[in-house]
C-alpha atoms as a PDB file:
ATOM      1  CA  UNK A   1     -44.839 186.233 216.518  1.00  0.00           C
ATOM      2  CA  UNK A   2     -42.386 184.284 214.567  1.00  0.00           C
ATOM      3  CA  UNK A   3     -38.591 183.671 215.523  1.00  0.00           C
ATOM      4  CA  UNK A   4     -35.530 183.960 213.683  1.00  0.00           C
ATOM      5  CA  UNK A   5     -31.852 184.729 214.400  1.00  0.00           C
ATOM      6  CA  UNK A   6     -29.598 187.100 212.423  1.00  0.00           C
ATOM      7  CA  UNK A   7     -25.895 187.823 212.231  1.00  0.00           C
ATOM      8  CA  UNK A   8     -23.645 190.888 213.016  1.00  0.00           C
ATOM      9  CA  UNK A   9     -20.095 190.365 212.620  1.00  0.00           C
ATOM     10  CA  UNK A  10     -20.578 186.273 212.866  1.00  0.00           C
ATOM     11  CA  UNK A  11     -22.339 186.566 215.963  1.00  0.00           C
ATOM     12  CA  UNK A  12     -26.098 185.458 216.504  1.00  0.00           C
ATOM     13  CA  UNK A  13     -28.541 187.788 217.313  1.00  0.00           C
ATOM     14  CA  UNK A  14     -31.816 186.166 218.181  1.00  0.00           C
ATOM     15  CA  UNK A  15     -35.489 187.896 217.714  1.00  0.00           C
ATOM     16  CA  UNK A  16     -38.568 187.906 217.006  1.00  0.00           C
ATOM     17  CA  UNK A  17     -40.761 189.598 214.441  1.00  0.00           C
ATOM     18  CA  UNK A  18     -44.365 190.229 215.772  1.00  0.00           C
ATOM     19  CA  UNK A  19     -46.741 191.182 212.831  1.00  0.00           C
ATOM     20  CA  UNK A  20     -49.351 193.316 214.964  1.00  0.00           C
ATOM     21  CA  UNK A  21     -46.802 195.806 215.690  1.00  0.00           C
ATOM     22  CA  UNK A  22     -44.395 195.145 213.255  1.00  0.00           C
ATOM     23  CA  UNK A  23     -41.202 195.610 214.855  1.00  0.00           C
ATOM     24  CA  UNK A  24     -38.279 193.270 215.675  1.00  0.00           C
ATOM     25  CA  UNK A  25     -37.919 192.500 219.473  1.00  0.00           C
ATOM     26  CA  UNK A  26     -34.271 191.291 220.064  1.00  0.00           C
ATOM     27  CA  UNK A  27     -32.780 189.653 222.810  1.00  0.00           C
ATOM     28  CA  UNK A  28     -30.989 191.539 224.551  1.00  0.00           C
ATOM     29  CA  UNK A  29     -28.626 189.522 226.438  1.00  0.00           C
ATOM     30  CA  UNK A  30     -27.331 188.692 222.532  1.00  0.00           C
ATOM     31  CA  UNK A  31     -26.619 192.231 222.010  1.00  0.00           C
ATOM     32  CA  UNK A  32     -24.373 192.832 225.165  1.00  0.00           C
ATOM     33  CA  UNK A  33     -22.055 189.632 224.301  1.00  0.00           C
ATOM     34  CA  UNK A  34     -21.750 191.017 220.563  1.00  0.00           C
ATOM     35  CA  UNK A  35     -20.889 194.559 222.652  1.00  0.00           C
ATOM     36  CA  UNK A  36     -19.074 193.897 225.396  1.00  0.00           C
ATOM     37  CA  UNK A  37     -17.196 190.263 224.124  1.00  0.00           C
ATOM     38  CA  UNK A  38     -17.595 189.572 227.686  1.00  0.00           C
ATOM     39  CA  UNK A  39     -17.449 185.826 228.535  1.00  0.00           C
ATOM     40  CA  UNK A  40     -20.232 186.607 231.430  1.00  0.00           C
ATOM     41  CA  UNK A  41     -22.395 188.492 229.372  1.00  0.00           C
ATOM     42  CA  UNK A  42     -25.728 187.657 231.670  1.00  0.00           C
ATOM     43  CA  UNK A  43     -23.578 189.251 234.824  1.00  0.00           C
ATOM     44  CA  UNK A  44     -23.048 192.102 232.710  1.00  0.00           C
ATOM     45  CA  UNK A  45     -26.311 192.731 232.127  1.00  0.00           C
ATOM     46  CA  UNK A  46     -27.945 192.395 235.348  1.00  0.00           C
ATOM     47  CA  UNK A  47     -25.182 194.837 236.957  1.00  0.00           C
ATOM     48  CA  UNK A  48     -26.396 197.175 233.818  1.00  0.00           C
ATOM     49  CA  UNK A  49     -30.583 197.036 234.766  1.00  0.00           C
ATOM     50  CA  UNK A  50     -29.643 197.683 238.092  1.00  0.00           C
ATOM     51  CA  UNK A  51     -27.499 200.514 237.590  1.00  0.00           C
ATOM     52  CA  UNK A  52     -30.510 201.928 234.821  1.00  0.00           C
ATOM     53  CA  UNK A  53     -33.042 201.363 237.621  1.00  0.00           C
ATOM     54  CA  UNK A  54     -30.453 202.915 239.975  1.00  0.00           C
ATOM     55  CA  UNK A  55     -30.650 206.290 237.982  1.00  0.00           C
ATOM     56  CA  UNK A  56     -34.057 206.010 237.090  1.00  0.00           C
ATOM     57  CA  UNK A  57     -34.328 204.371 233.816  1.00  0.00           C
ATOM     58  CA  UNK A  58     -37.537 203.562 232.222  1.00  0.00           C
ATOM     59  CA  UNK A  59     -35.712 200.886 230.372  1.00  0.00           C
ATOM     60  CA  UNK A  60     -36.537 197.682 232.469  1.00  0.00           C
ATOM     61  CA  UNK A  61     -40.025 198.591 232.976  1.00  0.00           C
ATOM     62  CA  UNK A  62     -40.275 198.503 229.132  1.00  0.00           C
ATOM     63  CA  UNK A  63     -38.093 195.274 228.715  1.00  0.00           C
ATOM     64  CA  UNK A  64     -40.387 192.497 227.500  1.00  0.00           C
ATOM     65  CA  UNK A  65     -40.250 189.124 227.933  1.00  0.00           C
ATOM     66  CA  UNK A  66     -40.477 186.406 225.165  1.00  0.00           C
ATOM     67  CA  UNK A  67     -39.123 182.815 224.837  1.00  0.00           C
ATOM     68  CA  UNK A  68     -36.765 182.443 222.501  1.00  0.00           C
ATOM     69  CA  UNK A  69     -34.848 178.991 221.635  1.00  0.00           C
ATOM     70  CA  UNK A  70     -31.085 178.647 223.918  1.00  0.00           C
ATOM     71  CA  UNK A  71     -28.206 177.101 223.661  1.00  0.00           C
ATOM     72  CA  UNK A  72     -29.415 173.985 225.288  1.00  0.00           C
ATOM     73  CA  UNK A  73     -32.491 173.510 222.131  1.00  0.00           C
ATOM     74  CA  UNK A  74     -34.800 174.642 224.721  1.00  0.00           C
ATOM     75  CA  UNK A  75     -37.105 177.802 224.928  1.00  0.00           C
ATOM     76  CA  UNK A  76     -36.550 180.185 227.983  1.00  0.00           C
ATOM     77  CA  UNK A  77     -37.540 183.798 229.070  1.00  0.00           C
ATOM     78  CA  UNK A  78     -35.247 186.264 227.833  1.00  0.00           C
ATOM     79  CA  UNK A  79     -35.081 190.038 228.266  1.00  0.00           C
ATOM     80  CA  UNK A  80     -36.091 191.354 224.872  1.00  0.00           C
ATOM     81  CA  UNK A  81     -36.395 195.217 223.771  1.00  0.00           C
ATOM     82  CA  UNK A  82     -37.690 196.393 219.848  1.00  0.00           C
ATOM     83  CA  UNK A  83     -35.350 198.831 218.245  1.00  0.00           C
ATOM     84  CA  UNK A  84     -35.936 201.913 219.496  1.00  0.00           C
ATOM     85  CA  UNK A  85     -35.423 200.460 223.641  1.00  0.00           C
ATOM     86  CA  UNK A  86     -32.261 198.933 222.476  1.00  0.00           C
ATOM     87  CA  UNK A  87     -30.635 202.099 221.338  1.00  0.00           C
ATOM     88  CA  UNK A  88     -30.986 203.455 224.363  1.00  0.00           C
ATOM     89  CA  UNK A  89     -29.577 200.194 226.329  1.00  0.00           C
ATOM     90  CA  UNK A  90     -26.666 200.631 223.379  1.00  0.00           C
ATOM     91  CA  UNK A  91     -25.796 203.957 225.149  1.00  0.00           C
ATOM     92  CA  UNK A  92     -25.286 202.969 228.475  1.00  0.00           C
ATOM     93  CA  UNK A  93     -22.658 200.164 227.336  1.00  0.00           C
ATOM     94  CA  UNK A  94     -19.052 201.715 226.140  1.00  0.00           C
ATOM     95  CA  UNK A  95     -18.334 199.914 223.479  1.00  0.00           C
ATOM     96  CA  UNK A  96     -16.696 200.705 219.469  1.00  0.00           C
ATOM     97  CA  UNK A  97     -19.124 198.433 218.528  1.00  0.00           C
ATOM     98  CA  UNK A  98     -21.889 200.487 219.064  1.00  0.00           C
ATOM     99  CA  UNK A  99     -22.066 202.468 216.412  1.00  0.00           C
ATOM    100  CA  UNK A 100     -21.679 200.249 213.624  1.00  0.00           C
ATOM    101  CA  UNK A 101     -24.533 198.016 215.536  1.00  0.00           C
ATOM    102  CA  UNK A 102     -26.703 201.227 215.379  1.00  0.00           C
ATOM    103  CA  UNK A 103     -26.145 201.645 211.829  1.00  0.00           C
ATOM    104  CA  UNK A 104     -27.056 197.485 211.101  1.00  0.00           C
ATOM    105  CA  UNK A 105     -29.959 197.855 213.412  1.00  0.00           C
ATOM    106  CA  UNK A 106     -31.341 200.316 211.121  1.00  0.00           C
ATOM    107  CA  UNK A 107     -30.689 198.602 208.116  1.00  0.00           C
ATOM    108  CA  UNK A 108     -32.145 194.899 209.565  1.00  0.00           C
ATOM    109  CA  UNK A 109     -35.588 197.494 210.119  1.00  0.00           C
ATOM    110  CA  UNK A 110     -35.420 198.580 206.682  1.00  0.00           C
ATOM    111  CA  UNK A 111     -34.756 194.891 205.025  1.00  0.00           C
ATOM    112  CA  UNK A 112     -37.653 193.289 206.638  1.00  0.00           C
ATOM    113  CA  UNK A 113     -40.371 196.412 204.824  1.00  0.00           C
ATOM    114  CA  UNK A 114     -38.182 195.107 201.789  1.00  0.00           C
ATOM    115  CA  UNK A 115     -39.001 191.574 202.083  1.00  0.00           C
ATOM    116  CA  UNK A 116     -41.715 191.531 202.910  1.00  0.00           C
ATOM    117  CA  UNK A 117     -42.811 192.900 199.386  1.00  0.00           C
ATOM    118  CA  UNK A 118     -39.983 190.567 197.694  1.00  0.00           C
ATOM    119  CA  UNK A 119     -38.821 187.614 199.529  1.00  0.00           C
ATOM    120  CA  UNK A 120     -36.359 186.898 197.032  1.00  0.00           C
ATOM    121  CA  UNK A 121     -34.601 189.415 198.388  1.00  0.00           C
ATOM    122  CA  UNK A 122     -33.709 187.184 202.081  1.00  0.00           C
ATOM    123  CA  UNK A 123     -31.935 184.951 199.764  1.00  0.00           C
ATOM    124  CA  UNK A 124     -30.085 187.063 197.645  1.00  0.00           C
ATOM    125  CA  UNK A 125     -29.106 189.142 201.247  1.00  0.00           C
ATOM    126  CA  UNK A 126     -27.821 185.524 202.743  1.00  0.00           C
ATOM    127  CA  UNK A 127     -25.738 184.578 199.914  1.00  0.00           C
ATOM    128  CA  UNK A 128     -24.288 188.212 199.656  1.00  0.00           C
ATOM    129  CA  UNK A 129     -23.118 187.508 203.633  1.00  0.00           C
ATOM    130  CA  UNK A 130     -21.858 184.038 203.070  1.00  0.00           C
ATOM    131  CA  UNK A 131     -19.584 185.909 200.204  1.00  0.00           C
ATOM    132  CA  UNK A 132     -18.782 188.344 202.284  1.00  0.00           C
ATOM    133  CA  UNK A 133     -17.602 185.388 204.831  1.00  0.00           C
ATOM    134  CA  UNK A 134     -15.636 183.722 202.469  1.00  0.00           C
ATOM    135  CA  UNK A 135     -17.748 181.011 201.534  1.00  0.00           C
ATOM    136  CA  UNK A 136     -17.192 180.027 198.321  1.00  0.00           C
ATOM    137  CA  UNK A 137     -20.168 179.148 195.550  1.00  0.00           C
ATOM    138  CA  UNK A 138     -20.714 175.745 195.861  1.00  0.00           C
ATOM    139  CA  UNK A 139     -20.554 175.953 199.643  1.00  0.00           C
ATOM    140  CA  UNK A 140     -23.321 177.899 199.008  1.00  0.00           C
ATOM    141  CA  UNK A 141     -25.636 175.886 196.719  1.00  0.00           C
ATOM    142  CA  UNK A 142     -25.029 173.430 199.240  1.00  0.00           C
ATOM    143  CA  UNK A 143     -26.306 175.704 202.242  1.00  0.00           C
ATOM    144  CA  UNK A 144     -29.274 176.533 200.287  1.00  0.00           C
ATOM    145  CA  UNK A 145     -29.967 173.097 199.354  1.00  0.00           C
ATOM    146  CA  UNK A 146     -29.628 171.905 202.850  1.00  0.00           C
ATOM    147  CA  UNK A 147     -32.133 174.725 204.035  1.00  0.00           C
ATOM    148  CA  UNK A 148     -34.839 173.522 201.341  1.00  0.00           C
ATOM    149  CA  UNK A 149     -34.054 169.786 202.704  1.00  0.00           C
ATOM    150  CA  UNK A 150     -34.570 171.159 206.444  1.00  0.00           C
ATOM    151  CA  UNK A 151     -37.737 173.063 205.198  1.00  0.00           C
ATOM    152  CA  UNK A 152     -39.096 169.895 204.164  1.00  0.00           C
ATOM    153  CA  UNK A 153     -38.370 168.021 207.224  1.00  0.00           C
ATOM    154  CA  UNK A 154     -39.785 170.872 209.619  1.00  0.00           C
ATOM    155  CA  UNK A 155     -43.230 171.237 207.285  1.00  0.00           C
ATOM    156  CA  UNK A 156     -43.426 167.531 207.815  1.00  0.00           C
ATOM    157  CA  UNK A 157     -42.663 167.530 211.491  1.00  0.00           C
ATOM    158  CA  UNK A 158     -45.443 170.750 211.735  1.00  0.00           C
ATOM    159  CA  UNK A 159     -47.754 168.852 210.194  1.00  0.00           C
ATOM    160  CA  UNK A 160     -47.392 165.851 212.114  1.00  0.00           C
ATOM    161  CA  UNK A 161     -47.718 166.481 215.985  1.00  0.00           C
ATOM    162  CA  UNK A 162     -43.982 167.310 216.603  1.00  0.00           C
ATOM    163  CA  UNK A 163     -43.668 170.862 218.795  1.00  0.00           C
ATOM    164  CA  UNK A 164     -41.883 174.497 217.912  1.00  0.00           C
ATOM    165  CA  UNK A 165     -38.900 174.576 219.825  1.00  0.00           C
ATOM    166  CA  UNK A 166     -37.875 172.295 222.071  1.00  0.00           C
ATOM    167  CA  UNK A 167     -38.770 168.999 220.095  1.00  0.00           C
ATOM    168  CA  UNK A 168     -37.358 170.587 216.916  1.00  0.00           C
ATOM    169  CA  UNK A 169     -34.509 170.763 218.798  1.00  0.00           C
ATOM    170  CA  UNK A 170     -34.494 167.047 220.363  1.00  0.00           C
ATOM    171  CA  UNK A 171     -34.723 165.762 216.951  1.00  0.00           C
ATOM    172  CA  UNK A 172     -32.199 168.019 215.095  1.00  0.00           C
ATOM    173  CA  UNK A 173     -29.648 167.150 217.648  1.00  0.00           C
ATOM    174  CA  UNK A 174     -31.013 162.939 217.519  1.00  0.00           C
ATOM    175  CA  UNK A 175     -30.380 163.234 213.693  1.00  0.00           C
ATOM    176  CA  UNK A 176     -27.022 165.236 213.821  1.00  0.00           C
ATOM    177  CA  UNK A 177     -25.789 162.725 216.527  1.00  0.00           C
ATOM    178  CA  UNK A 178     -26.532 159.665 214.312  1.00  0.00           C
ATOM    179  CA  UNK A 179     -25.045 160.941 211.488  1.00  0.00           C
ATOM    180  CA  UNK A 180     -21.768 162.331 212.839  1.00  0.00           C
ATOM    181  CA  UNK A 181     -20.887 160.527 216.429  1.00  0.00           C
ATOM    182  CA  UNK A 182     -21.293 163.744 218.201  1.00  0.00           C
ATOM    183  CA  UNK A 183     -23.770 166.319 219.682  1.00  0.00           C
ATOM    184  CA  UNK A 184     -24.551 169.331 218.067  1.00  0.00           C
ATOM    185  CA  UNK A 185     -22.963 170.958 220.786  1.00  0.00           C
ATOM    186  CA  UNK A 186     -20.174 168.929 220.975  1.00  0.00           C
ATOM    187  CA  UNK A 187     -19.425 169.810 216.937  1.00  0.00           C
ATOM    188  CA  UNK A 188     -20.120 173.500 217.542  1.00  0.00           C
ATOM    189  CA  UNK A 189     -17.349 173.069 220.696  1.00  0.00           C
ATOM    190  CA  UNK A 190     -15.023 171.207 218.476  1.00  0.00           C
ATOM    191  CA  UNK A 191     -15.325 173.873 215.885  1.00  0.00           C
ATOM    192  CA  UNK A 192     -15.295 176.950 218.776  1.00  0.00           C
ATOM    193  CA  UNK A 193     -18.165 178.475 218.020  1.00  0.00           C
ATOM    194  CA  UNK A 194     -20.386 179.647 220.775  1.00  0.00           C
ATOM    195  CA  UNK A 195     -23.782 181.758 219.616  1.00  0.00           C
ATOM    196  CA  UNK A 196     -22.620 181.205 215.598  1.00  0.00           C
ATOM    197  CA  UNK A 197     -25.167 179.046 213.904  1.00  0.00           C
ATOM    198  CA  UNK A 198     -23.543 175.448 213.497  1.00  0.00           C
ATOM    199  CA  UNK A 199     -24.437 174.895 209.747  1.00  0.00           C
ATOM    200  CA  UNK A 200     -22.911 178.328 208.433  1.00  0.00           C
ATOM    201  CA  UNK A 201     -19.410 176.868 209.591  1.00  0.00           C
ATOM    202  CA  UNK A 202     -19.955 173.296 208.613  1.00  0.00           C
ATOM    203  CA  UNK A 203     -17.769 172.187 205.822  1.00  0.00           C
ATOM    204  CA  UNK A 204     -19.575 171.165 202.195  1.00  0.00           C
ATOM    205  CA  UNK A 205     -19.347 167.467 203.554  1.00  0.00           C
ATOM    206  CA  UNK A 206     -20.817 168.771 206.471  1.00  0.00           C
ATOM    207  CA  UNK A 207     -23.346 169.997 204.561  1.00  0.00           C
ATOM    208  CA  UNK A 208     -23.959 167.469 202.494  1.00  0.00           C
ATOM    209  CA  UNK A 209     -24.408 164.439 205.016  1.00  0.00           C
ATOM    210  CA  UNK A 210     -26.349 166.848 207.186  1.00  0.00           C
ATOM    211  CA  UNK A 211     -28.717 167.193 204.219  1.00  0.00           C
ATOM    212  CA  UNK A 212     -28.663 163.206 203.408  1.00  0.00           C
ATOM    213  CA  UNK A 213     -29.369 162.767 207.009  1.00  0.00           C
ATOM    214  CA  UNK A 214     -32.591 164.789 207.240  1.00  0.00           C
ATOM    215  CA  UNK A 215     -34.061 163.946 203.518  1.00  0.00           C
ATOM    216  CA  UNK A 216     -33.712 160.558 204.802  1.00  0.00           C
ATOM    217  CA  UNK A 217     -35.404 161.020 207.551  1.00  0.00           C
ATOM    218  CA  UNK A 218     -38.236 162.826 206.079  1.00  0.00           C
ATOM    219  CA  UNK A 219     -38.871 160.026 203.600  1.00  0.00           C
ATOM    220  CA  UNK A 220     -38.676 157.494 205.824  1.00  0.00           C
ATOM    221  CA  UNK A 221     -40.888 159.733 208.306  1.00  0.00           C
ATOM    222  CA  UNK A 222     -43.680 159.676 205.325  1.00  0.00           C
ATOM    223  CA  UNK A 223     -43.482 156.236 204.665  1.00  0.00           C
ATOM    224  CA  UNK A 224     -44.108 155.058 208.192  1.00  0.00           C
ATOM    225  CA  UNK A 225     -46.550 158.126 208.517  1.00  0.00           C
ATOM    226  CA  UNK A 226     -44.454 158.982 211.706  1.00  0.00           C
ATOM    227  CA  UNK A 227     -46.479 161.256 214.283  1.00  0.00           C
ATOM    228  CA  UNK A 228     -45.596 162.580 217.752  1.00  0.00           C
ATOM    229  CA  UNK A 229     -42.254 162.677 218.641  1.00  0.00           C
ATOM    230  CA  UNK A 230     -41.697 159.172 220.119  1.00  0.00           C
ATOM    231  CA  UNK A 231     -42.560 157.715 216.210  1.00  0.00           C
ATOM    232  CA  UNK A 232     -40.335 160.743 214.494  1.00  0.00           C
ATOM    233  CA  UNK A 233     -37.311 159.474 216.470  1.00  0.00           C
ATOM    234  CA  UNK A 234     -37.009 156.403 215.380  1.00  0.00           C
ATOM    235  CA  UNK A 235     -36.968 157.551 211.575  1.00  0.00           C
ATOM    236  CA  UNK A 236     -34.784 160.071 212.704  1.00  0.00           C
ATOM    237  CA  UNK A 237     -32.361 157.568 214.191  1.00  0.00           C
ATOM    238  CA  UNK A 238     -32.856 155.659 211.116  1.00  0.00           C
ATOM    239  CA  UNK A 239     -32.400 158.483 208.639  1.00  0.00           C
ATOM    240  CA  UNK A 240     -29.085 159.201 210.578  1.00  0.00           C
ATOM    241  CA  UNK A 241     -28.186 156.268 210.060  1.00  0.00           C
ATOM    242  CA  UNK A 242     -28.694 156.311 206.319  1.00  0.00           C
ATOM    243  CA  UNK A 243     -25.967 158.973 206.317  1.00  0.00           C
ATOM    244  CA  UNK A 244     -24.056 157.315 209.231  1.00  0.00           C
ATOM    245  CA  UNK A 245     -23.189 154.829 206.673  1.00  0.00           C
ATOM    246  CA  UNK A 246     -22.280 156.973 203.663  1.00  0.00           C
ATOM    247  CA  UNK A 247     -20.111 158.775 206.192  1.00  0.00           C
ATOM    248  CA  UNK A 248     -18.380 155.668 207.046  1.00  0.00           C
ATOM    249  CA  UNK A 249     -17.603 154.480 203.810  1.00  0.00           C
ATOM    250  CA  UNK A 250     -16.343 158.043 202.885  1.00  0.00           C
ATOM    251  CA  UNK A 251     -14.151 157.723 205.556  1.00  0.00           C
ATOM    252  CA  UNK A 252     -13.189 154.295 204.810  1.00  0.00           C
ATOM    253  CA  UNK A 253     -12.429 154.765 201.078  1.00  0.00           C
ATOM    254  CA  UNK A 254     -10.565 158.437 201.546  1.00  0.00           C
ATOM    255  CA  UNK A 255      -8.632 158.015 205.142  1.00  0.00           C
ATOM    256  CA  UNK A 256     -10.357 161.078 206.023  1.00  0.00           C
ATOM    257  CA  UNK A 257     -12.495 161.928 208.918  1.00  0.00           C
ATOM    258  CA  UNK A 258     -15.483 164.056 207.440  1.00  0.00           C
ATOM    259  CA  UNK A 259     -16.195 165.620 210.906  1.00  0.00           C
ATOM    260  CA  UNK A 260     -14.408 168.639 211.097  1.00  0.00           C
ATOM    261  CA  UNK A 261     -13.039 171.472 213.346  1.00  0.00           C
ATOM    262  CA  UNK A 262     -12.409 173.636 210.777  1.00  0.00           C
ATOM    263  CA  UNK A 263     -14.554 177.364 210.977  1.00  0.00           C
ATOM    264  CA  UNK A 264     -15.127 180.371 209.175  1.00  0.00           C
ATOM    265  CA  UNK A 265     -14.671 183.173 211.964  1.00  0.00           C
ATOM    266  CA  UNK A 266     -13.431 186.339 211.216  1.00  0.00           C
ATOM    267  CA  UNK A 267      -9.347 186.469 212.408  1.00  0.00           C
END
């Protein structure tokens, strides 16, 4: 099975794709905060699978169980359901949302059949949405350049002893630290974002130290021949710092602080 997150009105939507059945399983607990906008979404949700079981429901007998990354960089157990088990847990939650998530979770079905026989067409799809966000074109070659940067450093880290999940996560948030003074966490707070994926509201400075950051890293990664994760932390503290440095002399030279609050949420 392989893991990705997708976006419905600027809101994450984690899942996974698994290839022997080939369907989308998406967790679920995602779904009800993009429904509901409830800032105790899990609560929700539990109160909901015991009302379904109350009545009879099937549903939480079918409700699977996969672990999917959190908000903490770690992997848990989530409640996940494939398409057709998540329209019927739409019904149950009142929402005007619903409808227009029925409609996308019909099209996301469709897409993947699509790219599957054209990957091209992922790109093209996540450029059309950044547009559509008002992200402008150069804040988009520098998204997808970043991306091809990150690609690099994960293959590396793959290839080299470092773990799916949880020390992909260590070392994203090590590099991001070094570079910009603060947590991942603490930029996505400062920028008040909760499930939104950090980079998609970073700024093209953002962007670009985040990218200087992790090419460093990788290089320096290959040149020490870095393996495990205590050896990849030092050259990602040191490809941080690569970037640290560029960041301060930005900063230095323009009077302006090149970590930034500023989002791209819908108003």
């Amino acid at each position: 099975m392989k893991g990705s997150i997708t976006v419905f009105e600027d809101q994450n939507i984690r899942r996974v794709y698994d290839e022997k059945s080939e369907k989308w399983f998406f967790a679920v607990i995602d779904v009800v905060s993009v429904l509901t906008g409830s800032p105790r979404p899990r609560k929700y949700w539990n109160a909901l699978k015991t009302k379904l079981k109350t009545e009879g429901s099937e549903v939480s007998q079918k409700l699977g169980q996969l672990k999917m990354i959190a908000d903490d960089g770690k992997k848990r157990l989530t409640d996940t359901a494939d398409t057709e088990l998540l329209f019927r847990i739409i019904q149950s939650i009142p929402s005007p949302k619903a409808e227009p998530f029925k409609l996308w979770l019909a099209k996301i079905g469709h897409e993947r059949v699509q790219e599957i026989a054209d990957p091209e067409r992922s790109v093209n799809r996540a450029r059309e949405n950044w547009l559509k966000h008002g992200r402008g074109e150069e804040w988009i070659q520098r998204r997808m350049m970043g991306q091809e940067i990150r690609n690099k450093l994960t293959d590396y880290w793959n290839s080299h002893e470092i773990k799916k999940g949880e020390e992909y996560a260590v070392l994203t948030n090590l590099i991001h630290e070094e570079w910009s003074g603060v947590s991942e966490k603490g930029h996505k707070q400062m920028k008040g974002l909760k499930t939104q994926n950090l980079r998609d509201h970073m700024t093209e400075a953002e962007l670009v130290f985040t990218a200087l950051a992790e090419m460093s890293t990788r290089q320096i990664a290959e040149s020490m021949t870095a393996t495990g994760l205590t050896e990849n932390k030092v050259a990602g503290k040191k490809g941080g710092g690569v970037a640290k440095n560029a960041r301060l002399e930005l900063e230095e030279k323009t009077k302006k602080k090149v970590v930034s609050g500023k989002n791209y949420l819908l108003k």
